[in-house]
N, C-alpha and C. Protein backbone atom coordinates (compact mmCIF):
# COMPACT_ATOMS: atom_id res chain seq x y z
N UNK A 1 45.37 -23.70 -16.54
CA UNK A 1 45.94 -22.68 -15.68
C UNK A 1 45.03 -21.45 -15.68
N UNK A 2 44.51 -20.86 -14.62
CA UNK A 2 43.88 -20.26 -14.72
C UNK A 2 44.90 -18.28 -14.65
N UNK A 3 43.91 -17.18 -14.95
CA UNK A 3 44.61 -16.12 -15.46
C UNK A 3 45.34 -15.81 -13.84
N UNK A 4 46.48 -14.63 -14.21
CA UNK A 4 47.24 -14.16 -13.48
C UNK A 4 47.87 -14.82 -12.07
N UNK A 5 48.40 -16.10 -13.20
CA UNK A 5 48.98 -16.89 -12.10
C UNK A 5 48.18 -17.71 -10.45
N UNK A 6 47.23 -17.23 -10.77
CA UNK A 6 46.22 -18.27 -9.33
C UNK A 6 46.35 -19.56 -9.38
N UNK A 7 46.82 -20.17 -10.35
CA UNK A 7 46.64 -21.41 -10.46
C UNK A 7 47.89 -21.84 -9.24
N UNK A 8 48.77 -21.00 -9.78
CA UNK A 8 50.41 -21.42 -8.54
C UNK A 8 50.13 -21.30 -7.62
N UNK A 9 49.11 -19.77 -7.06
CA UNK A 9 49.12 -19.49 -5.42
C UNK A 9 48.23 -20.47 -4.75
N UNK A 10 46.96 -20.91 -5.77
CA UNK A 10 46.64 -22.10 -4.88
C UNK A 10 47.04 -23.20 -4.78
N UNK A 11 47.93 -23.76 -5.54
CA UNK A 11 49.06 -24.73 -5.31
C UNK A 11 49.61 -24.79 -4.01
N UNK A 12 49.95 -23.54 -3.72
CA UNK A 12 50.88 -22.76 -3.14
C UNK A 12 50.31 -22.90 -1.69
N UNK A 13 48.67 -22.59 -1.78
CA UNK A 13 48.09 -22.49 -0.56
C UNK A 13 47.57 -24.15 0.05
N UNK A 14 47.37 -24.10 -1.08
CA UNK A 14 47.37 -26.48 -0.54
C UNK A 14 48.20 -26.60 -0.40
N UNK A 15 49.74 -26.94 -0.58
CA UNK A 15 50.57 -26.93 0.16
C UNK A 15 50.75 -26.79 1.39
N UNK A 16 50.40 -25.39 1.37
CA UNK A 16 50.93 -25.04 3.26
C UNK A 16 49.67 -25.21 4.28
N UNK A 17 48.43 -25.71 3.65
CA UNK A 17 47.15 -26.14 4.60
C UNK A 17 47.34 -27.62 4.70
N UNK A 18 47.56 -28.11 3.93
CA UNK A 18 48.31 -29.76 4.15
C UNK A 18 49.38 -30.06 5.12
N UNK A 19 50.22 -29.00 4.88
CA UNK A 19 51.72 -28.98 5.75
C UNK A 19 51.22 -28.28 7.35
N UNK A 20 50.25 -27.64 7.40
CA UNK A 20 49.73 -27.30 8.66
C UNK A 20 49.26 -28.40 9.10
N UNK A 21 47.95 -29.07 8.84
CA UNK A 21 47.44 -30.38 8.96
C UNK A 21 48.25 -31.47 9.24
N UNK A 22 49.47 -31.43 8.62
CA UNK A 22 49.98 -32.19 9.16
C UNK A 22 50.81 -32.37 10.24
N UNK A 23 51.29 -30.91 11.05
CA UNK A 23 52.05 -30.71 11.96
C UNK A 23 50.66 -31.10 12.74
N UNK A 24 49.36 -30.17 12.64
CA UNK A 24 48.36 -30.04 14.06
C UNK A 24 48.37 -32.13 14.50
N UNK A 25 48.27 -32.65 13.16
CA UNK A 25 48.15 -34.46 13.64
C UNK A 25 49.08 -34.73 14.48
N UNK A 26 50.41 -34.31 14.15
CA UNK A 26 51.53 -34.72 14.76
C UNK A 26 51.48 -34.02 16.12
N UNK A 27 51.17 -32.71 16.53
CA UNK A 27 51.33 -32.37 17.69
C UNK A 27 49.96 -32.76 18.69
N UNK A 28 48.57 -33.30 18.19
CA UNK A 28 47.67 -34.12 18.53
C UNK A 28 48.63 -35.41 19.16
N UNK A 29 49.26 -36.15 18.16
CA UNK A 29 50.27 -37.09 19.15
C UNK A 29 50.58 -37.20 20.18
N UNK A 30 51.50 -36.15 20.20
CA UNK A 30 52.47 -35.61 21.20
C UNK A 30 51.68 -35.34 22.48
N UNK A 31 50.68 -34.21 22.47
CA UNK A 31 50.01 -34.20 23.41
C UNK A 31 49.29 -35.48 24.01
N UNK A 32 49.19 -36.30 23.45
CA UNK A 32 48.11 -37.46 23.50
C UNK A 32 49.14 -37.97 24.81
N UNK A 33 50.41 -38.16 24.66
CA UNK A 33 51.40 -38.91 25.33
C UNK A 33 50.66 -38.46 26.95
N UNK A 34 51.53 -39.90 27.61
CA UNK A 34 51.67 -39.21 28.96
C UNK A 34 52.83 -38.55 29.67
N UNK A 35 54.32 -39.08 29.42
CA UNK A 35 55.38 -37.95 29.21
C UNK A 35 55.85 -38.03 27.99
N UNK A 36 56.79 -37.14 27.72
CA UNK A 36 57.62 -36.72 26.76
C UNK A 36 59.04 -36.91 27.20
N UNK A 37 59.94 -37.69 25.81
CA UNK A 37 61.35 -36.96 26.12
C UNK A 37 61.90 -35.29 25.99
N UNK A 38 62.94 -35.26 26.12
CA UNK A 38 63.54 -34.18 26.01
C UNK A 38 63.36 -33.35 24.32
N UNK A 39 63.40 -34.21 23.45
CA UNK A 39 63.79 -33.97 22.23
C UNK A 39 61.92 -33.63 22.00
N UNK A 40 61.10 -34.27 22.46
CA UNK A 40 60.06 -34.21 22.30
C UNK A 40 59.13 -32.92 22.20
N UNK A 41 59.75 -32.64 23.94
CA UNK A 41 59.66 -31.42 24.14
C UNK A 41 59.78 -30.04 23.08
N UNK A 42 61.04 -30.36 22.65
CA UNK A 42 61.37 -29.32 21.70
C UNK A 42 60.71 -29.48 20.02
N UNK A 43 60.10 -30.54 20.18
CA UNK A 43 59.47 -31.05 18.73
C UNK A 43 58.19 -30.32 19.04
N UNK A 44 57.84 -30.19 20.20
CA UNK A 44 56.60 -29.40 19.94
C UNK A 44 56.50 -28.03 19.69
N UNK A 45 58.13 -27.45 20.48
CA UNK A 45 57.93 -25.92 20.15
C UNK A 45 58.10 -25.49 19.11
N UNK A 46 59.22 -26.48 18.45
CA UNK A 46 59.39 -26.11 16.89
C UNK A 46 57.84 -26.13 15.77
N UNK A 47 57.25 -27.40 16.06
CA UNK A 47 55.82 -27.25 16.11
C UNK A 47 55.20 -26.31 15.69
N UNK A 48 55.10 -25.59 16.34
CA UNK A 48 54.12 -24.85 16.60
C UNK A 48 54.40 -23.04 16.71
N UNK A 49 55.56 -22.77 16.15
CA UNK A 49 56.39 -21.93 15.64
C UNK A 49 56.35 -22.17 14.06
N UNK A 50 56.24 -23.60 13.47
CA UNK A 50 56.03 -23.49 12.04
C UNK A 50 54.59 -23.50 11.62
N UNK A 51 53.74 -23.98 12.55
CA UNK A 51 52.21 -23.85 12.19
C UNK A 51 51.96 -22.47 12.56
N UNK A 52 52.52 -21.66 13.41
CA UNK A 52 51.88 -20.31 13.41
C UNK A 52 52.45 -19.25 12.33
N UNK A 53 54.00 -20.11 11.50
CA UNK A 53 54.30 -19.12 10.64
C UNK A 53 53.53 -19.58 9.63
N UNK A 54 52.66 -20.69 9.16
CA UNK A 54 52.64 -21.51 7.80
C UNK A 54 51.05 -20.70 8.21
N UNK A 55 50.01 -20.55 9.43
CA UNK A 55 48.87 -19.49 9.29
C UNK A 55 48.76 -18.14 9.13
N UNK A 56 50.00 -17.57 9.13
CA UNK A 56 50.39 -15.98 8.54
C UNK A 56 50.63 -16.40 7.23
N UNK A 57 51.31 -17.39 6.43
CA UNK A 57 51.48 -17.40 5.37
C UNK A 57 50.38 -17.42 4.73
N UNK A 58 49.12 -18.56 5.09
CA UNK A 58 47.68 -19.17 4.44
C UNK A 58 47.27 -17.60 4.73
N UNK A 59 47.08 -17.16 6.06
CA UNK A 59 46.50 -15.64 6.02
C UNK A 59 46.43 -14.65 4.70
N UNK A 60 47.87 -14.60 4.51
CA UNK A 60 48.51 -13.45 3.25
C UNK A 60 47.61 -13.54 2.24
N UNK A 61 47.95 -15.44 1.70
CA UNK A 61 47.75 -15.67 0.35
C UNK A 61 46.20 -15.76 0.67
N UNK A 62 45.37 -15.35 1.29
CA UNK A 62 44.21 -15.95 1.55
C UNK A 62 43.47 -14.14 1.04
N UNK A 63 43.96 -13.35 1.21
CA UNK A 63 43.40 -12.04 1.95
C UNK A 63 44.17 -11.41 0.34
N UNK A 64 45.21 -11.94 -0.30
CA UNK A 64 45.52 -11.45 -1.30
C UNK A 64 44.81 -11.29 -2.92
C-alpha cells in the first residue's frame, strides 16, 4: 500500500476508467445498429449521462 492512501484512489480510478470503457463498447454497439428500440433509445442516454459523470469523476481524482 502505498503512503496517504493512493493505493485506494487508484483502485478507485481503475475502476471508473474500466466502467467508462465499458459503457463507450456498449454504446459503440448501439450506434453500430441500424434501428433501435424504444428502450434502446433510452439506454443510450442513460449512457452517456454516466460516462460523462464517471469523466468528471476520473477528472477530480486525476487533478487531485
Amino acid at each position: 500500500m502505498q503512503q496517504n492512501g493512493t493505493f485506494a484512489s487508484d483502485t478507485t480510478l481503475d475502476d471508473l476508467k474500466h466502467e467508462h470503457g465499458t459503457l463507450d463498447t456498449r454504446l459503440q454497439l448501439l450506434d453500430s445498429r441500424r434501428s433501435l428500440s424504444p428502450e434502446e433509445h433510452y439506454e443510450i442516454q442513460v449512457i452517456k449521462k454516466r460516462k460523462l459523470f464517471l469523466k468528471d469523476q476520473i477528472s477530480k481524482l486525476e487533478t487531485s
